[in-house]
Protein backbone atom coordinates (compact mmCIF):
# COMPACT_ATOMS: atom_id res chain seq x y z
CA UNK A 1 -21.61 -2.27 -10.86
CA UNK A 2 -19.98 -2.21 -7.36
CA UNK A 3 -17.96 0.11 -6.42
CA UNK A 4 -14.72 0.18 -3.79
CA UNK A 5 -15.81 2.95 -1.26
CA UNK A 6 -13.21 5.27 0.70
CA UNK A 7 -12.49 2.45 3.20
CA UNK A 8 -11.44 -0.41 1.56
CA UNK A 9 -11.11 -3.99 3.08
CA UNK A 10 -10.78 -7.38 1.79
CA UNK A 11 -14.12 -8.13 1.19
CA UNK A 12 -14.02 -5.77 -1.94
CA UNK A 13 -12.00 -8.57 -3.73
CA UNK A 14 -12.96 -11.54 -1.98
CA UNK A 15 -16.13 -11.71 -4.24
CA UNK A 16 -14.63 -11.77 -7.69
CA UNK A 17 -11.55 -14.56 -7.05
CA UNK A 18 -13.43 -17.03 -5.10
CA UNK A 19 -12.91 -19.66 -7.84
CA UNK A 20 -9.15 -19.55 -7.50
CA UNK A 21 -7.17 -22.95 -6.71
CA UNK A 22 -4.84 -21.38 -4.29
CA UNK A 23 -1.60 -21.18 -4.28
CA UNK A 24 -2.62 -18.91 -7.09
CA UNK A 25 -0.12 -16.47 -9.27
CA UNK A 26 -0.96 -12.87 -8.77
CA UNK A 27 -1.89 -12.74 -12.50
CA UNK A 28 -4.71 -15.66 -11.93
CA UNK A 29 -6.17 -13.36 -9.36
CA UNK A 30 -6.38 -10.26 -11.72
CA UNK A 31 -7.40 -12.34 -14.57
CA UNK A 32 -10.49 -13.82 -12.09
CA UNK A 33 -11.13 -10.24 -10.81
CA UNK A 34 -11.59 -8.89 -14.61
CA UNK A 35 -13.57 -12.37 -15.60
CA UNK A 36 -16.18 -12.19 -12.42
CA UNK A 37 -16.79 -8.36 -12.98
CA UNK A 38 -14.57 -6.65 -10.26
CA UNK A 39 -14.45 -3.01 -10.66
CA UNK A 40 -11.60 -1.45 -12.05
CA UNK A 41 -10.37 0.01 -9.07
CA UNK A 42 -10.50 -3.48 -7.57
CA UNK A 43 -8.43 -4.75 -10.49
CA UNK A 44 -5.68 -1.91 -10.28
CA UNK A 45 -5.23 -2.56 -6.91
CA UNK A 46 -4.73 -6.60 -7.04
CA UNK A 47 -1.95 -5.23 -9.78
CA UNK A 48 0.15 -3.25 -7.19
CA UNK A 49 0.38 -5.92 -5.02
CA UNK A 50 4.08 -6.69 -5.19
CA UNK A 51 4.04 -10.22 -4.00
CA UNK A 52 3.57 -12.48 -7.18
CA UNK A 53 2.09 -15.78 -5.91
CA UNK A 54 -0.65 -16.07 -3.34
CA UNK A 55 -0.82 -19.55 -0.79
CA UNK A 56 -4.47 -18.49 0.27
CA UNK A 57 -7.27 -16.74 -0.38
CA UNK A 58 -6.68 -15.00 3.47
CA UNK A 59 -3.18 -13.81 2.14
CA UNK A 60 -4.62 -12.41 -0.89
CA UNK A 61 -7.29 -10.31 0.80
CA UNK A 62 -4.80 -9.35 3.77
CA UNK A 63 -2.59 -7.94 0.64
CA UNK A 64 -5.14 -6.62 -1.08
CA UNK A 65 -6.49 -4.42 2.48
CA UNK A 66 -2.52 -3.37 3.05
CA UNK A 67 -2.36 -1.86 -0.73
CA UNK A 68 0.45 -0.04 -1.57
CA UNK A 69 1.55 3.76 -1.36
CA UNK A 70 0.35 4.97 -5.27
CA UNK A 71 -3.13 3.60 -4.80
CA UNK A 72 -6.48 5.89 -4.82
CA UNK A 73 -6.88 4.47 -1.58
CA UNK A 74 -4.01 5.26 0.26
CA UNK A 75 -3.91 9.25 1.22
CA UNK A 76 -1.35 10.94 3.00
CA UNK A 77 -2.50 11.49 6.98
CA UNK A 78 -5.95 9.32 5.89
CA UNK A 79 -7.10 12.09 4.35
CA UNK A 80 -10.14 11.73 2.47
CA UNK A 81 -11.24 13.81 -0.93
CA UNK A 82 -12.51 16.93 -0.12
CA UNK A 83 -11.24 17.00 2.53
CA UNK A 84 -7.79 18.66 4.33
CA UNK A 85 -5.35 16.65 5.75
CA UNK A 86 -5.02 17.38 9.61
């Protein structure tokens, strides 16, 4: 299984929606992600994506790279675990 490391970036999703018919609904995406074998983590974060419909597969991964501020990947100061914040 792949795994989404520390630094994420769109090629992490690009992989598992690549069949998509874009403009796509945000739901599509995460239903692709789950069908092609995406990690969870790459699932959860397609889900906090606020935006609801996607006109290319560029927006999607340019979404999916900004995240949002509850996911794993986002850490206050870029901290990483096990490590302090500076």
């Amino acid at each position: 299984m792949e795994r989404v490391t520390e630094t994420t970036n769109p090629n992490d999703v690009t992989p598992f929606v690549t069949n998509l018919t874009f403009p796509c609904l945000k739901h599509d995406a995460v239903h692709a992600a789950r069908r092609n074998g995406a990690p969870a983590e790459v699932v959860a974060r397609l889900e906090q994506i606020p935006k609801s419909r996607f006109d290319s597969l560029g927006e999607l991964a340019a979404l999916y790279l900004e995240g949002g501020p509850s996911t794993p990947f986002s850490r206050p100061g870029g901290a990483r675990p096990g490590r302090p914040e500076r």
